[in-house]
C-alpha atoms as a PDB file:
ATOM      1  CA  UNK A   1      47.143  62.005  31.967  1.00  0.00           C
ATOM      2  CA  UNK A   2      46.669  58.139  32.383  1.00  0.00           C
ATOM      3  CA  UNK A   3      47.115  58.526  35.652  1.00  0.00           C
ATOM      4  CA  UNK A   4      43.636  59.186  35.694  1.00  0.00           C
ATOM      5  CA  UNK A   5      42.347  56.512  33.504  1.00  0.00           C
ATOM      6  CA  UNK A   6      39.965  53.883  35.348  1.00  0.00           C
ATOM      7  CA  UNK A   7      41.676  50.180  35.260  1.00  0.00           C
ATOM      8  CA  UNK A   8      39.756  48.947  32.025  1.00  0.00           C
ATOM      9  CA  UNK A   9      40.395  52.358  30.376  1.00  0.00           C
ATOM     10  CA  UNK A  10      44.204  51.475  31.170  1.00  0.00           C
ATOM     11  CA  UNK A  11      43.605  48.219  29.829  1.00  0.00           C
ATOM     12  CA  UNK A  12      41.779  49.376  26.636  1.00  0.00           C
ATOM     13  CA  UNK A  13      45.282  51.201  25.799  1.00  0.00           C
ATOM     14  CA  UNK A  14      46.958  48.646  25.956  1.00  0.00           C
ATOM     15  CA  UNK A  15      45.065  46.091  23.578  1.00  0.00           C
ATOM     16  CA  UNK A  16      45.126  49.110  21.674  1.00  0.00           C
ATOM     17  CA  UNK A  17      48.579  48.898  21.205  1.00  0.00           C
ATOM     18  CA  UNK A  18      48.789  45.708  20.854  1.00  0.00           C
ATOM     19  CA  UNK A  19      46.660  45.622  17.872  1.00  0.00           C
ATOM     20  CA  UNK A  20      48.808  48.206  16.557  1.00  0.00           C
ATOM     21  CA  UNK A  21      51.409  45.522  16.563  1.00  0.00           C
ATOM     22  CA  UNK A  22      49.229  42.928  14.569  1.00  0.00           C
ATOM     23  CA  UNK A  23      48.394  45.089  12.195  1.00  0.00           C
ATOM     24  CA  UNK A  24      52.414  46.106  12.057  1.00  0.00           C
ATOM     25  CA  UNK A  25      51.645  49.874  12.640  1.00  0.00           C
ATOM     26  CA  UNK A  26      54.113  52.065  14.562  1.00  0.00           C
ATOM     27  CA  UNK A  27      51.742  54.445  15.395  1.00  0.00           C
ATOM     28  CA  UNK A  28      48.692  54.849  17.886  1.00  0.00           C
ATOM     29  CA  UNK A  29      45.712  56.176  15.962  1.00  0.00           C
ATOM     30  CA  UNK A  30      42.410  56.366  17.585  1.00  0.00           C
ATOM     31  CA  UNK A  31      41.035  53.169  15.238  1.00  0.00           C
ATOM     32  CA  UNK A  32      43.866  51.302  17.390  1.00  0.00           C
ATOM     33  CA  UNK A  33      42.008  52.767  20.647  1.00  0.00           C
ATOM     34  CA  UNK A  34      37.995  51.570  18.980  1.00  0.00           C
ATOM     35  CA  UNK A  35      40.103  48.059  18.684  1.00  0.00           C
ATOM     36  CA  UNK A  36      41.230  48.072  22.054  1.00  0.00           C
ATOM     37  CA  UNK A  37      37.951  49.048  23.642  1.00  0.00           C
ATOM     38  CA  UNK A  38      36.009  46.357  21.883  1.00  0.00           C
ATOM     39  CA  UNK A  39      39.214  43.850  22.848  1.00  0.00           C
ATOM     40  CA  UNK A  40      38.609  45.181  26.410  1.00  0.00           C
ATOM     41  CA  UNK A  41      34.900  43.875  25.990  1.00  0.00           C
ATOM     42  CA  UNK A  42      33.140  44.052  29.899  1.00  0.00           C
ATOM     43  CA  UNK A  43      33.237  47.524  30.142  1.00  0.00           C
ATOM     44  CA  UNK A  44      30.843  50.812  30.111  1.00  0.00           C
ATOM     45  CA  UNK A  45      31.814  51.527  26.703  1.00  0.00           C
ATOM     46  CA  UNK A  46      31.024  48.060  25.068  1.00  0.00           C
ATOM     47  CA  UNK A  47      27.990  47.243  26.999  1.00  0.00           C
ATOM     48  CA  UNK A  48      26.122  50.547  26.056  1.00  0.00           C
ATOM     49  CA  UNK A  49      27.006  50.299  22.367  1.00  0.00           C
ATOM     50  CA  UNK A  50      25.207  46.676  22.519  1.00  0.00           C
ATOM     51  CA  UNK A  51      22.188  48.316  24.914  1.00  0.00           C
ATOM     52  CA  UNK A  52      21.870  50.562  21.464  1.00  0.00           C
ATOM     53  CA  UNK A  53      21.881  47.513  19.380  1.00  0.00           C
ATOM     54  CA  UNK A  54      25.605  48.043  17.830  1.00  0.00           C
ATOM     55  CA  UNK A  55      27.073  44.746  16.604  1.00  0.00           C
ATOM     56  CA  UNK A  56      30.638  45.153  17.927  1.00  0.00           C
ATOM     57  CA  UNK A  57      31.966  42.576  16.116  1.00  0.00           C
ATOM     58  CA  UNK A  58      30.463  44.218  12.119  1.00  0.00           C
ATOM     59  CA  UNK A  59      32.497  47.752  13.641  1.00  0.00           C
ATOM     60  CA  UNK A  60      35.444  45.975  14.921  1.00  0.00           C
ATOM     61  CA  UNK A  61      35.821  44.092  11.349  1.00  0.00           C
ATOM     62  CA  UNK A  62      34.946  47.276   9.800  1.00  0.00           C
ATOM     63  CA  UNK A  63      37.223  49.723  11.872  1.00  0.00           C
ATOM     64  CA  UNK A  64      40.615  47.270  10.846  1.00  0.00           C
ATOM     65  CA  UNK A  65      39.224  46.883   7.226  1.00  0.00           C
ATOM     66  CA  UNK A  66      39.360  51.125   6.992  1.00  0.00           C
ATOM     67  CA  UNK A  67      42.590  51.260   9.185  1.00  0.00           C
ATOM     68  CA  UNK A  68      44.896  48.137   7.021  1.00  0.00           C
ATOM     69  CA  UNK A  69      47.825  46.542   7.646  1.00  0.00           C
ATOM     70  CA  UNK A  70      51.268  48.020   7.588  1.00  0.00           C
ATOM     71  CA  UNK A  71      54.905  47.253   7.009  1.00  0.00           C
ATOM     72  CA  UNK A  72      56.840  47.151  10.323  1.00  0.00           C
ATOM     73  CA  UNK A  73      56.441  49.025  14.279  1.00  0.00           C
ATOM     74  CA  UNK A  74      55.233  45.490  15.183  1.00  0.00           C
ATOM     75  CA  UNK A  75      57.542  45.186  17.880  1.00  0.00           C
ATOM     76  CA  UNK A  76      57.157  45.209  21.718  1.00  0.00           C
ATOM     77  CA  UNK A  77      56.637  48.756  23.363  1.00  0.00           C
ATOM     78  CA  UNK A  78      54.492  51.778  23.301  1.00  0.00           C
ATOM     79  CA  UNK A  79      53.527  53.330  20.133  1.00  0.00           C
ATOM     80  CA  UNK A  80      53.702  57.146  19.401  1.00  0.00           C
ATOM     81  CA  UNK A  81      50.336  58.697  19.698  1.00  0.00           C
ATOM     82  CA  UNK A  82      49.215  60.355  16.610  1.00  0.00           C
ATOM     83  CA  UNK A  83      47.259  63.882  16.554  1.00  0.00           C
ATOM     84  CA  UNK A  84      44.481  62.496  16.326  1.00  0.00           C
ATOM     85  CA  UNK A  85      44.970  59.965  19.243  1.00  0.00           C
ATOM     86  CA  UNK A  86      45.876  62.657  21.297  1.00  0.00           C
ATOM     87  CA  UNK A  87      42.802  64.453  20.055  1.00  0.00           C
ATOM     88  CA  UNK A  88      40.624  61.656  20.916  1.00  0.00           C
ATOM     89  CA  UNK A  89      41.923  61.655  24.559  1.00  0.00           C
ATOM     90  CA  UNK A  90      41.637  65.699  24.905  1.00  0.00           C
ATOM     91  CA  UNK A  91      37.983  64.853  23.922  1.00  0.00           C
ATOM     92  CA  UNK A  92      37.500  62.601  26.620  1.00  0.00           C
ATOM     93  CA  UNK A  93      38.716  64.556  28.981  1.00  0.00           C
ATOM     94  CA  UNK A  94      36.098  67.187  28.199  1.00  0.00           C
ATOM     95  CA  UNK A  95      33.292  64.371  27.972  1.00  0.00           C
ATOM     96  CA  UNK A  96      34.333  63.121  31.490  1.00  0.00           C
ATOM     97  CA  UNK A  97      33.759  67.119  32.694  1.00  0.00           C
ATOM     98  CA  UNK A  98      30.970  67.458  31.277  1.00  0.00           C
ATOM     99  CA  UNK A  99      29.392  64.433  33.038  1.00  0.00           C
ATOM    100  CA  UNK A 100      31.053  65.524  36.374  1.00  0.00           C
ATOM    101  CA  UNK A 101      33.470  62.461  36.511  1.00  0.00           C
ATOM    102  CA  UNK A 102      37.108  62.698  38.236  1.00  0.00           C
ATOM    103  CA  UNK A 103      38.340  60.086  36.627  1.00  0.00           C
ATOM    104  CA  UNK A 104      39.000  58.933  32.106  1.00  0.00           C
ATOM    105  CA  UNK A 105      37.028  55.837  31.899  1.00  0.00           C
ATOM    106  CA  UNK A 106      36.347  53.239  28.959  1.00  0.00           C
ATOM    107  CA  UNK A 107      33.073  55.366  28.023  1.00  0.00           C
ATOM    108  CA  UNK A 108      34.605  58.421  28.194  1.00  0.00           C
ATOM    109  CA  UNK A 109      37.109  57.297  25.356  1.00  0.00           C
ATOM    110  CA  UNK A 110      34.262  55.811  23.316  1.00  0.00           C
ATOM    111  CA  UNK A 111      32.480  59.257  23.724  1.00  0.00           C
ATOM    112  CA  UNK A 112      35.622  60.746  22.338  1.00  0.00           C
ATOM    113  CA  UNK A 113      36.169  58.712  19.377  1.00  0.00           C
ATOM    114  CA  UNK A 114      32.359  59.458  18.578  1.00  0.00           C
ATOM    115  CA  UNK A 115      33.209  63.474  18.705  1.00  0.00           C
ATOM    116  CA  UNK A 116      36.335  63.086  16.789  1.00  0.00           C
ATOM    117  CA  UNK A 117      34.527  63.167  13.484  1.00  0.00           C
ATOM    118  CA  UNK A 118      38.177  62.910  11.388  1.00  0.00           C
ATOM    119  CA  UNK A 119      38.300  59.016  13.305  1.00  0.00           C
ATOM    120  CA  UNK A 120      37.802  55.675  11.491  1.00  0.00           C
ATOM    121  CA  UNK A 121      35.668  54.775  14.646  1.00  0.00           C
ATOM    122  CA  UNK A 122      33.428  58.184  14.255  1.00  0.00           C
ATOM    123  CA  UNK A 123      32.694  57.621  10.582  1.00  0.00           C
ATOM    124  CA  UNK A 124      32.046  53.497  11.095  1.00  0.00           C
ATOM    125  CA  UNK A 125      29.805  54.453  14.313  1.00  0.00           C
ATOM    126  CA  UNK A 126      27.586  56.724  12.443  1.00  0.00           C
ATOM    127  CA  UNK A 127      27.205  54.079  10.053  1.00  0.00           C
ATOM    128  CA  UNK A 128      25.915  51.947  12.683  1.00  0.00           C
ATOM    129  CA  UNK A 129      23.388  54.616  13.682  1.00  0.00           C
ATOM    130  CA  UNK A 130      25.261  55.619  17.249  1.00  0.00           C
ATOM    131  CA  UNK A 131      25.243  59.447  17.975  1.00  0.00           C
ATOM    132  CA  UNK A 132      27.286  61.850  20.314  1.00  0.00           C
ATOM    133  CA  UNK A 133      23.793  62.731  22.770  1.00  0.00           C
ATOM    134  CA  UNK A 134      22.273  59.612  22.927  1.00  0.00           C
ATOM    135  CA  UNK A 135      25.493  57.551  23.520  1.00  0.00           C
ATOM    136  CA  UNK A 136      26.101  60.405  26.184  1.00  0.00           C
ATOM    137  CA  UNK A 137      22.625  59.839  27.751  1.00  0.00           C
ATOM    138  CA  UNK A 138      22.651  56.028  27.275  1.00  0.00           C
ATOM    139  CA  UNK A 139      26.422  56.200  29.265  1.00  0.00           C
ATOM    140  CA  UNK A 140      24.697  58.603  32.075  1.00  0.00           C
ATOM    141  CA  UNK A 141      21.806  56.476  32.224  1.00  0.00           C
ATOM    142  CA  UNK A 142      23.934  52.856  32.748  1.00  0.00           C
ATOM    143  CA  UNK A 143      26.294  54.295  35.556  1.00  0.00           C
ATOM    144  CA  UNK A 144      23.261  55.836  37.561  1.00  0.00           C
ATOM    145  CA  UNK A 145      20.878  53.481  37.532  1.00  0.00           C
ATOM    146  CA  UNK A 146      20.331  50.512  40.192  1.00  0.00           C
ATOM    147  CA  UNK A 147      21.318  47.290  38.854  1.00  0.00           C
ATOM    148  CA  UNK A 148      17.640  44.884  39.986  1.00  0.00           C
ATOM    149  CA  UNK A 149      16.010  41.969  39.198  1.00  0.00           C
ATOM    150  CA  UNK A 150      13.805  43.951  37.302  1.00  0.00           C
ATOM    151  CA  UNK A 151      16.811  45.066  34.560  1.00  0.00           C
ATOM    152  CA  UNK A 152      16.917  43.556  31.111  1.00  0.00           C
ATOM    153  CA  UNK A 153      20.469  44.825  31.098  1.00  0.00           C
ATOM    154  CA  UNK A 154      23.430  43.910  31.572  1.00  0.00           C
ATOM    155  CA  UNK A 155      25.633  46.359  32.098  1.00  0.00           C
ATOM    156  CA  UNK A 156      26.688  45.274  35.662  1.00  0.00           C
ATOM    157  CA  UNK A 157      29.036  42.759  33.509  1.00  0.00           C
ATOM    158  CA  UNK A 158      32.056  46.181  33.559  1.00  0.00           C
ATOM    159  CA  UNK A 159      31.828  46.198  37.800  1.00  0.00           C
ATOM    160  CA  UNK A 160      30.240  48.848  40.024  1.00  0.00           C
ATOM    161  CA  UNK A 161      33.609  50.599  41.027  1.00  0.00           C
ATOM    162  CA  UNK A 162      35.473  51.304  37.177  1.00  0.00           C
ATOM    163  CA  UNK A 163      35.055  55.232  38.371  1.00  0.00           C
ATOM    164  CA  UNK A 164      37.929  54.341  41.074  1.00  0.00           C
ATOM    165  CA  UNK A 165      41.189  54.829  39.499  1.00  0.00           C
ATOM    166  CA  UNK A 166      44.673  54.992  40.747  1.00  0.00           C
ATOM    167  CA  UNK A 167      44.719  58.167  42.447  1.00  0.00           C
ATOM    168  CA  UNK A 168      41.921  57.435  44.854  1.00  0.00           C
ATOM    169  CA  UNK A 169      42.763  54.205  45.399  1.00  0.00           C
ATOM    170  CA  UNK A 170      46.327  55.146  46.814  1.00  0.00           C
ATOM    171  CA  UNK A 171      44.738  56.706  49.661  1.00  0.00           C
ATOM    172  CA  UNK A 172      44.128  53.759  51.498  1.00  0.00           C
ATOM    173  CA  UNK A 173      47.598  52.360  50.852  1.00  0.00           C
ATOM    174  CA  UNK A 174      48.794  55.586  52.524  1.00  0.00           C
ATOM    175  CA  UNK A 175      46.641  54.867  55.915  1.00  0.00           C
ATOM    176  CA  UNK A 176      48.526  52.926  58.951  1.00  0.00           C
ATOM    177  CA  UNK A 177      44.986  51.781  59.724  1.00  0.00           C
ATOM    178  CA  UNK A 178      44.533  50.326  56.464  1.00  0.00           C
ATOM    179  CA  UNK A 179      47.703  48.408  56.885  1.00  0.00           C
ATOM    180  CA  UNK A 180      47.000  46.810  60.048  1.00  0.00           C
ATOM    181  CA  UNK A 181      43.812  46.259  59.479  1.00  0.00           C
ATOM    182  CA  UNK A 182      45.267  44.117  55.973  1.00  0.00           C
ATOM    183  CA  UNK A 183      47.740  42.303  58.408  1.00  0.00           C
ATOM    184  CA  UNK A 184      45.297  41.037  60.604  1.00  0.00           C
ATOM    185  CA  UNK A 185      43.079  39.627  57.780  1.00  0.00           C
ATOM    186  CA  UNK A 186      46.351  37.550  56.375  1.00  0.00           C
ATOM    187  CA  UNK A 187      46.671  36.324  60.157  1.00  0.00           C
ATOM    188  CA  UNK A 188      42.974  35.420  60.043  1.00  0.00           C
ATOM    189  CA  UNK A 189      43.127  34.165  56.869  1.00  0.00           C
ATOM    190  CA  UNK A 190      46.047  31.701  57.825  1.00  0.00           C
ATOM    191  CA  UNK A 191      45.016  30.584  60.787  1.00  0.00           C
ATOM    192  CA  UNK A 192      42.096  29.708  59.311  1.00  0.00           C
ATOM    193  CA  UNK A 193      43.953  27.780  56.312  1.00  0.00           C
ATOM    194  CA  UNK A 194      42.518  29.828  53.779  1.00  0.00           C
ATOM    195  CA  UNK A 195      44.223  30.204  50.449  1.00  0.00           C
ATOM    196  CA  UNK A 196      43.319  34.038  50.114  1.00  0.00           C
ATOM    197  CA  UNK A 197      41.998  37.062  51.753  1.00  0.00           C
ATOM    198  CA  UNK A 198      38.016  36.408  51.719  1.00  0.00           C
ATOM    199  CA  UNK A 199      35.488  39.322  53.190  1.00  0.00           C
ATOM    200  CA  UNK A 200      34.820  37.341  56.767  1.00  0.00           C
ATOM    201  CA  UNK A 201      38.622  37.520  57.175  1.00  0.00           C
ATOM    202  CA  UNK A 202      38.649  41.073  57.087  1.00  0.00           C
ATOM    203  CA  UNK A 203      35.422  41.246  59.131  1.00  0.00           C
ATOM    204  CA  UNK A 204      37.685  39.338  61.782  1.00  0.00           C
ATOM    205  CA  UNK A 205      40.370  41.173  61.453  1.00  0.00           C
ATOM    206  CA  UNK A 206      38.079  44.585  62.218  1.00  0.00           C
ATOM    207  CA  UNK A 207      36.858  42.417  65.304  1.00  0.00           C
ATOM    208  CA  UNK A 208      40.555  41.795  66.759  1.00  0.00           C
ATOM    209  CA  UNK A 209      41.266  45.313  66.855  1.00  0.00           C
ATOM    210  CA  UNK A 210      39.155  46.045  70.232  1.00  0.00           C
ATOM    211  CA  UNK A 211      40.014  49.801  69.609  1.00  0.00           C
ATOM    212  CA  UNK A 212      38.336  49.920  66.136  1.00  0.00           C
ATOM    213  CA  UNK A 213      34.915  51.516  65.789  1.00  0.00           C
ATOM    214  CA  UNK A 214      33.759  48.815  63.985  1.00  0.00           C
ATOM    215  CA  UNK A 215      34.115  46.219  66.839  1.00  0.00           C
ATOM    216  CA  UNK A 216      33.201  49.100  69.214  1.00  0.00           C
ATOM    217  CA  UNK A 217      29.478  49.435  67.447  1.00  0.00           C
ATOM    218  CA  UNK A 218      29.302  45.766  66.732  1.00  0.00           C
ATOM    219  CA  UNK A 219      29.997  44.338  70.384  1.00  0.00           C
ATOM    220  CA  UNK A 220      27.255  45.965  71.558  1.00  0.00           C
ATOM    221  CA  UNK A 221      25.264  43.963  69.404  1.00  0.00           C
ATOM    222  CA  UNK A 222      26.696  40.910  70.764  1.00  0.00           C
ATOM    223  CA  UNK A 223      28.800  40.300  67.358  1.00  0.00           C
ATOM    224  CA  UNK A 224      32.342  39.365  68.829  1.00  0.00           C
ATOM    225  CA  UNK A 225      35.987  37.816  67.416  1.00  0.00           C
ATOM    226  CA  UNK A 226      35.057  34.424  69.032  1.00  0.00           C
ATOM    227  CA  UNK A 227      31.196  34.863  67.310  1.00  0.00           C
ATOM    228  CA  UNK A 228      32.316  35.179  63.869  1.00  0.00           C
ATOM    229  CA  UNK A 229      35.015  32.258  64.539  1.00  0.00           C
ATOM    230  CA  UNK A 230      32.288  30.397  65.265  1.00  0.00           C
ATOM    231  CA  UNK A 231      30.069  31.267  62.621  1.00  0.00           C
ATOM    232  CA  UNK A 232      32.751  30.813  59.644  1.00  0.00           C
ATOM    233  CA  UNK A 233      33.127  27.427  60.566  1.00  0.00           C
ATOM    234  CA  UNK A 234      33.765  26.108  63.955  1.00  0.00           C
ATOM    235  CA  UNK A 235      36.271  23.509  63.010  1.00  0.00           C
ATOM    236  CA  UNK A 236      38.750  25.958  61.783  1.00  0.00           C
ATOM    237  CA  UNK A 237      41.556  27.147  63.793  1.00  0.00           C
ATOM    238  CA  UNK A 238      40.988  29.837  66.107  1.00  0.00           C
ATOM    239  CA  UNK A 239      41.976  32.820  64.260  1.00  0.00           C
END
């Protein structure tokens, strides 16, 4: 199933277990997950809980006050998921349906914790005032509107792309084009002494390949290989 989780959702687990092991639990209960999601911090989930005036930092203390300590599992490794974990994640499954999303992101596990009513995070949540439609509508709200000048929010802090996950992503490591397309934009990017892959080295590297649609459309508005050379800098090495 976390094959299908978005990067930060991925991440979330993970802090989530690892505040299992502070808190010496060998278990992975959904409180671990509310911990992990706050840890994660830049993400859908986080930012629309403080766009609804939540003080993450009053549920966080109050979420490991409720859950405790224990008295060992606070070794290395994954942690068993308890029912109700695995309830939590069954719940955002169905949230991420019902919204018409392909992939498990970081608000579709916050959305689940809120419907799990048996949760630590559900009960401290409610305390805070959040509730299951207006969270959902906030969340719906945040990833379809237009990030402007004229936004007092700033939800553009979690990235515009946390709906790609793994699967889809893997389909461009699976194109030949894609490949030589990357190997001419580490040429560029040498030959040009850069450090790292920048976008104007894969711009160049779309020029180079004279067959490419891309330089095909773009020659014939006089944008060339030797043009962009020259316009990146025309003391660098010809790339």
């Amino acid at each position: 199933m976390q094959e299908r989780f978005s990067d930060r959702a991925r991440h979330a687990m993970a802090l989530a277990n690892q505040e299992a092991g502070k808190l010496g639990h060998g278990f992975l209960a959904p409180a671990h997950i509310m911990l992990g999601i706050i840890g994660e911090g830049n993400c859908v989930a986080t930012e629309a809980l403080r766009v609804l005036d939540v003080d993450l930092e009053t549920v966080r203390s109050k979420v490991a006050s409720e859950l405790g300590t224990g008295d060992g599992g606070g070794g290395i490794g994954s942690r068993a998921q308890t029912q109700g974990t695995k309830d939590v994640i069954g719940l955002a499954v169905a949230e991420a349906r019902k919204l018409g999303h392909r992939y498990i992101g970081t608000e579709h596990l916050m959305l689940g914790l809120l419907a799990y009513e048996d949760g630590i995070p559900s009960s401290v949540l409610h305390q805070q005032g959040v509730e299951l439609q207006p969270l959902r509508e906030k969340v719906l709200t945040m990833l379809n509107s237009s990030v402007g000048e004229s936004h007092d929010l700033a939800h553009s802090r979690h990235g515009e792309f946390e709906w790609l996950h793994q699967q889809e992503l893997s389909k461009a490591f699976r194109s030949p084009m894609f490949w030589h397309t990357l190997v001419l934009a580490v040429d560029s990017a040498n030959r040009l002494g850069a450090g790292e892959i920048e976008p104007q080295h894969l711009l160049l590297a779309l020029l180079r390949d004279e067959n490419s649609e891309v330089a095909k459309v773009l020659s014939e508005k006089g944008v060339t290989a030797d043009w962009a050379r020259q316009a990146f800098g025309s003391s660098a090495r010809q790339a």
